[in-house]
Protein backbone atom coordinates (compact mmCIF):
# COMPACT_ATOMS: atom_id res chain seq x y z
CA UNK A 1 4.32 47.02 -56.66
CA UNK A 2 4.73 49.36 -59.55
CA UNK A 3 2.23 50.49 -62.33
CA UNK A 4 4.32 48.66 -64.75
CA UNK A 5 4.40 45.28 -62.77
CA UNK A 6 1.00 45.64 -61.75
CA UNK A 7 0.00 45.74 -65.14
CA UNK A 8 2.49 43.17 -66.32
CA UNK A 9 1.23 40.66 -63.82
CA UNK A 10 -2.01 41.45 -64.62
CA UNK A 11 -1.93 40.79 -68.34
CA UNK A 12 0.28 37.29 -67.48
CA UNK A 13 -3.36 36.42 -65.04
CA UNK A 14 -5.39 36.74 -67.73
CA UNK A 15 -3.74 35.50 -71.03
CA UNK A 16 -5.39 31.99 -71.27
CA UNK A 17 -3.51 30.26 -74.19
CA UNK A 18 -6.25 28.64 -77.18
CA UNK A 19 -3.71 26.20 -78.26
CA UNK A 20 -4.77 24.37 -74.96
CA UNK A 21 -7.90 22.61 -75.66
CA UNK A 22 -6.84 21.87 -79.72
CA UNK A 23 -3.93 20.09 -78.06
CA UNK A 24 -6.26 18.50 -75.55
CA UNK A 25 -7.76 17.20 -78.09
CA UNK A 26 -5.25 15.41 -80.20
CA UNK A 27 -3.61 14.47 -77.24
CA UNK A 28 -7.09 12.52 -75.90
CA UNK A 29 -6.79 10.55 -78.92
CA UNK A 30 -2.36 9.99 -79.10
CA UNK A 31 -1.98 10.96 -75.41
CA UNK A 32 1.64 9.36 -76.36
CA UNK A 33 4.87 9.52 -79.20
CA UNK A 34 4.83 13.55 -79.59
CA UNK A 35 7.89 15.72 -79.29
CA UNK A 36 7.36 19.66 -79.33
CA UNK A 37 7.99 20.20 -83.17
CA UNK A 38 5.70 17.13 -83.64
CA UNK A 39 2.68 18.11 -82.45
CA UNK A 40 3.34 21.71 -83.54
CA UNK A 41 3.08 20.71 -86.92
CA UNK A 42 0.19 18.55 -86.52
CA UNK A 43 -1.81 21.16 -85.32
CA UNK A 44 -0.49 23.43 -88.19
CA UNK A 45 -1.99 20.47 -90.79
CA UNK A 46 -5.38 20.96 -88.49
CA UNK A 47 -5.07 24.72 -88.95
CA UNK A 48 -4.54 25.54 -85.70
CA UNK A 49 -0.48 27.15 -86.22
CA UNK A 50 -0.32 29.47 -89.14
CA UNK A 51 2.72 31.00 -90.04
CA UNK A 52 3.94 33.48 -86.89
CA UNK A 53 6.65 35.24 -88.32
CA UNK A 54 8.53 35.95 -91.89
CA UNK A 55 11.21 34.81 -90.38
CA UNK A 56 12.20 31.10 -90.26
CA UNK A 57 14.05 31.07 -87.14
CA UNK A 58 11.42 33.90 -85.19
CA UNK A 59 8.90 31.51 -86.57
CA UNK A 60 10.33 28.66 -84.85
CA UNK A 61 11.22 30.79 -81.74
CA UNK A 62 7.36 31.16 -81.45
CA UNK A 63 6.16 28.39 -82.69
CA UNK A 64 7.73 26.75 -79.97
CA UNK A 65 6.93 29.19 -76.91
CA UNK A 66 3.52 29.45 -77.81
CA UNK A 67 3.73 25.50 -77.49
CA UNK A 68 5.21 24.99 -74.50
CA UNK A 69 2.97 28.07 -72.84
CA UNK A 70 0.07 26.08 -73.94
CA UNK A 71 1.50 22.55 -72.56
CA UNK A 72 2.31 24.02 -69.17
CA UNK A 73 -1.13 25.48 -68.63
CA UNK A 74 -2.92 22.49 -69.94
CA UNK A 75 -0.77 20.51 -67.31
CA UNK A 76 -2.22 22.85 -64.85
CA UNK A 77 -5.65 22.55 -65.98
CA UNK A 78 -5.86 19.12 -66.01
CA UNK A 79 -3.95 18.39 -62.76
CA UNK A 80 -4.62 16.34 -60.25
CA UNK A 81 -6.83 14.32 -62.09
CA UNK A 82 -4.30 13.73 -64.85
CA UNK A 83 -0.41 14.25 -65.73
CA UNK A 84 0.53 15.76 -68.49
CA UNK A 85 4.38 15.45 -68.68
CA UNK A 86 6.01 17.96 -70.66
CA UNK A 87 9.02 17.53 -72.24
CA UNK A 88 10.18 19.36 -75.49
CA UNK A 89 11.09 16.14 -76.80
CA UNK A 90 8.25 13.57 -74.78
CA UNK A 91 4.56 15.01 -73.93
CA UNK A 92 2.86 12.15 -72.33
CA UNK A 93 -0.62 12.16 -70.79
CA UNK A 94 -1.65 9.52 -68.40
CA UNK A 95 -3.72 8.84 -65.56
CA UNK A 96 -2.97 9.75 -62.45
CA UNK A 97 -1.92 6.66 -60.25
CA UNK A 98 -1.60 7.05 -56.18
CA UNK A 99 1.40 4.71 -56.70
CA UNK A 100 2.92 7.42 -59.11
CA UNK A 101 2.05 10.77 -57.85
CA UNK A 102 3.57 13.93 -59.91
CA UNK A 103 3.92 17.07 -59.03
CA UNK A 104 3.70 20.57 -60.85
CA UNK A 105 7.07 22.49 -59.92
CA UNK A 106 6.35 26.26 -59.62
CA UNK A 107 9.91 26.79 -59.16
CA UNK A 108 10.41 25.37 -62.68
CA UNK A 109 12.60 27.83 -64.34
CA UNK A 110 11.43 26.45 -67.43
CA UNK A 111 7.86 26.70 -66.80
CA UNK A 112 8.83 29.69 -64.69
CA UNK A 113 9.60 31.15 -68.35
CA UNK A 114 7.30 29.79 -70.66
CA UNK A 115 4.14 30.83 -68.69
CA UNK A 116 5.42 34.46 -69.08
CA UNK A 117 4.22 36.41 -72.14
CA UNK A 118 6.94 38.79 -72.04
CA UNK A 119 9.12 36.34 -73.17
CA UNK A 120 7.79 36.29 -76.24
CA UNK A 121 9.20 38.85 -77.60
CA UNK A 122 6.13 40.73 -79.08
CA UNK A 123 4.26 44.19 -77.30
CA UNK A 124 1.15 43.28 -75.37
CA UNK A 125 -1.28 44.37 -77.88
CA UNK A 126 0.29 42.39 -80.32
CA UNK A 127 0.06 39.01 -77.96
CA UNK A 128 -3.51 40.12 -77.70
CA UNK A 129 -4.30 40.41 -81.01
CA UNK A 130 -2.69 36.81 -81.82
CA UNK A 131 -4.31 35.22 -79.23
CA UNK A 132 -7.35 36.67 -80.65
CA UNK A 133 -6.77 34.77 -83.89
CA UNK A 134 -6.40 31.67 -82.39
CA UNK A 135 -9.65 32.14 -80.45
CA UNK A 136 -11.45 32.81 -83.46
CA UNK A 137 -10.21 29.92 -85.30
CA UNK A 138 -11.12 27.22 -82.22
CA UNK A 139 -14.43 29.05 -81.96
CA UNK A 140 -15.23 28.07 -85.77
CA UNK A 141 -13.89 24.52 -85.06
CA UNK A 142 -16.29 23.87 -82.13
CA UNK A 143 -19.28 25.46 -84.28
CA UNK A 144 -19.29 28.69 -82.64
CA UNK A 145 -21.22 31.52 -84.87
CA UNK A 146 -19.73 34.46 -83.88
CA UNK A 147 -22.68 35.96 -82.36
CA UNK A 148 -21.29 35.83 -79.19
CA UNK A 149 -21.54 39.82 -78.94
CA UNK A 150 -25.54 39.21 -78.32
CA UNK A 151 -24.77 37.67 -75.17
CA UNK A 152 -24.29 39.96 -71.99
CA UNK A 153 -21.53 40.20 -69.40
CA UNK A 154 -24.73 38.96 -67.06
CA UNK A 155 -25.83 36.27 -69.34
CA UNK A 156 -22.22 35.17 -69.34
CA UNK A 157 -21.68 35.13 -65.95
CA UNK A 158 -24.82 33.03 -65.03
CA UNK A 159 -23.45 30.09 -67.82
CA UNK A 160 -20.53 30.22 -65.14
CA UNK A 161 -22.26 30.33 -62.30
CA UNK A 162 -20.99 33.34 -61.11
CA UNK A 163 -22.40 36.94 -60.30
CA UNK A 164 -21.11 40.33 -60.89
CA UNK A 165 -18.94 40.92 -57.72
CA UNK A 166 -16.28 37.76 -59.39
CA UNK A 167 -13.06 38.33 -59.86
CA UNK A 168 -11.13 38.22 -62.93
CA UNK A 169 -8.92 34.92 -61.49
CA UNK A 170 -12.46 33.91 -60.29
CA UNK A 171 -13.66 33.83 -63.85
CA UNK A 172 -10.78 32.22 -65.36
CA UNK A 173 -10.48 29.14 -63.08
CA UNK A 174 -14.63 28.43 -63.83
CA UNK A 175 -13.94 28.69 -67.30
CA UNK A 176 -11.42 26.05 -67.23
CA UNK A 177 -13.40 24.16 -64.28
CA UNK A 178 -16.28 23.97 -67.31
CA UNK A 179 -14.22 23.82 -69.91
CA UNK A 180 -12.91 20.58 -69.02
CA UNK A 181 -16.07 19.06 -67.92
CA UNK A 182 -18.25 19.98 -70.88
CA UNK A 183 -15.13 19.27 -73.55
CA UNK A 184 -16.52 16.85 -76.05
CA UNK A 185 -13.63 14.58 -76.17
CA UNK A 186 -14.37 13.73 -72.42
CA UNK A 187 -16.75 10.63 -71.41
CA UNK A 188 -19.66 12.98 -70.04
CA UNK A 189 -18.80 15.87 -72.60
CA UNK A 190 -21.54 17.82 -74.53
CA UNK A 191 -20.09 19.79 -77.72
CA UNK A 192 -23.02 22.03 -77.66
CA UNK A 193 -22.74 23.30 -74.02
CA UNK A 194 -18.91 23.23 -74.70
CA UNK A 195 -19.53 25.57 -77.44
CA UNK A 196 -21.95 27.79 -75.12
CA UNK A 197 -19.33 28.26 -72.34
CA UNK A 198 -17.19 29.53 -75.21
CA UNK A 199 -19.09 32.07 -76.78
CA UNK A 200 -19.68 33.23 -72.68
CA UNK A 201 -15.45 33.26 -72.36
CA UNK A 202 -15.60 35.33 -75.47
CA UNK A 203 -17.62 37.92 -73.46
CA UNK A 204 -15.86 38.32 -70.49
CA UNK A 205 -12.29 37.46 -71.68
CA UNK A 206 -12.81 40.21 -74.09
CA UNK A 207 -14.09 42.37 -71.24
CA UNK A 208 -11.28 41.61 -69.52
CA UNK A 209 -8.64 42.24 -72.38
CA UNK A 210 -10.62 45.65 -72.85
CA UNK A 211 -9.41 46.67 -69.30
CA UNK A 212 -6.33 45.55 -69.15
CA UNK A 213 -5.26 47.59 -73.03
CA UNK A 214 -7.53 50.91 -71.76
């Protein structure tokens, strides 16, 4: 494998979309009767999709791939426990039935090109730095204080459950494993640990990014 596609694949691992759990949200509460654009500009009205590019149809370009990256990981997250279809113009989540078993397709080429970054047509750094943003804005919705920087790699790994010798994919798969048990919107969910496990992602996701951009 070459520096280049070491690297590439690397930065594709660890590039956990925000728009994820916002979406989570709204789709816990109209898990039905959204099309792509749709729930786009909900979250917009929320203030969760600011304005990407000066350009109305880059805008939209974005807009939508940063959508459909965030449907196709959420799908992923929350599989098998539930389905999240996702369809540009019908995103649907239900329960998952025995009698109606789905299945994520890795050989998706549409998933196959949404869940990689360099299809967005930005530099890495610049991915980074709007991913960044969006982080920051969810971190303020869930009551975050932005003192996250107090809290050490250690600390961080120990509200995962997880000691130093973990591995970046290691880290990331916790993080979602809590994630989706803590989320408030779910039956046992606690905002306030939710909002812990997120300051601790802001430590070693930032760790992480840190590496990758060195």
């Amino acid at each position: 494998m070459s520096e280049t596609h070491h690297l590439t694949a690397t930065f594709q691992g660890y590039m956990e979309n925000p728009l994820v759990w916002p979406i989570f949200e709204v789709l816990k509460h109209q898990p039905s009767g959204w099309k792509v654009h749709t729930l786009a500009s909900h979250l917009g009205e929320i203030g969760f999709m600011p304005t990407l590019d000066d350009s109305p149809e880059k805008d939209l370009f974005k807009r939508n791939f940063l959508m459909m990256n965030a449907l196709f990981q959420l799908q992923e997250t929350l599989y098998p426990e539930k389905w999240l279809q996702v369809e540009a113009m019908d995103i649907v989540l239900s329960p998952m039935f025995q009698s109606q078993m789905h299945y994520i397709d890795t050989e998706n080429p549409l998933r196959d090109y949404y869940m990689q970054w360099e299809n967005y047509e930005a530099n890495e750094g610049e991915v980074k730095r709007l991913l960044n943003e969006f982080w920051t804005r969810y971190r303020k919705f869930v009551g975050g204080d932005g003192d996250h920087k107090n809290l050490s790699r250690l600390q961080a790994l120990r509200l995962f459950e997880l000691d130093e010798s973990a591995s970046s994919t290691q880290i990331r798969k916790t993080w979602r494993r809590l994630a989706l048990r803590w989320h408030p919107d779910r039956e046992n969910g606690n905002s306030e640990k939710f909002r812990i496990l997120c300051e601790a992602w802001h430590v070693l996701r930032d760790e992480q990014y840190q590496d990758i951009f060195s």
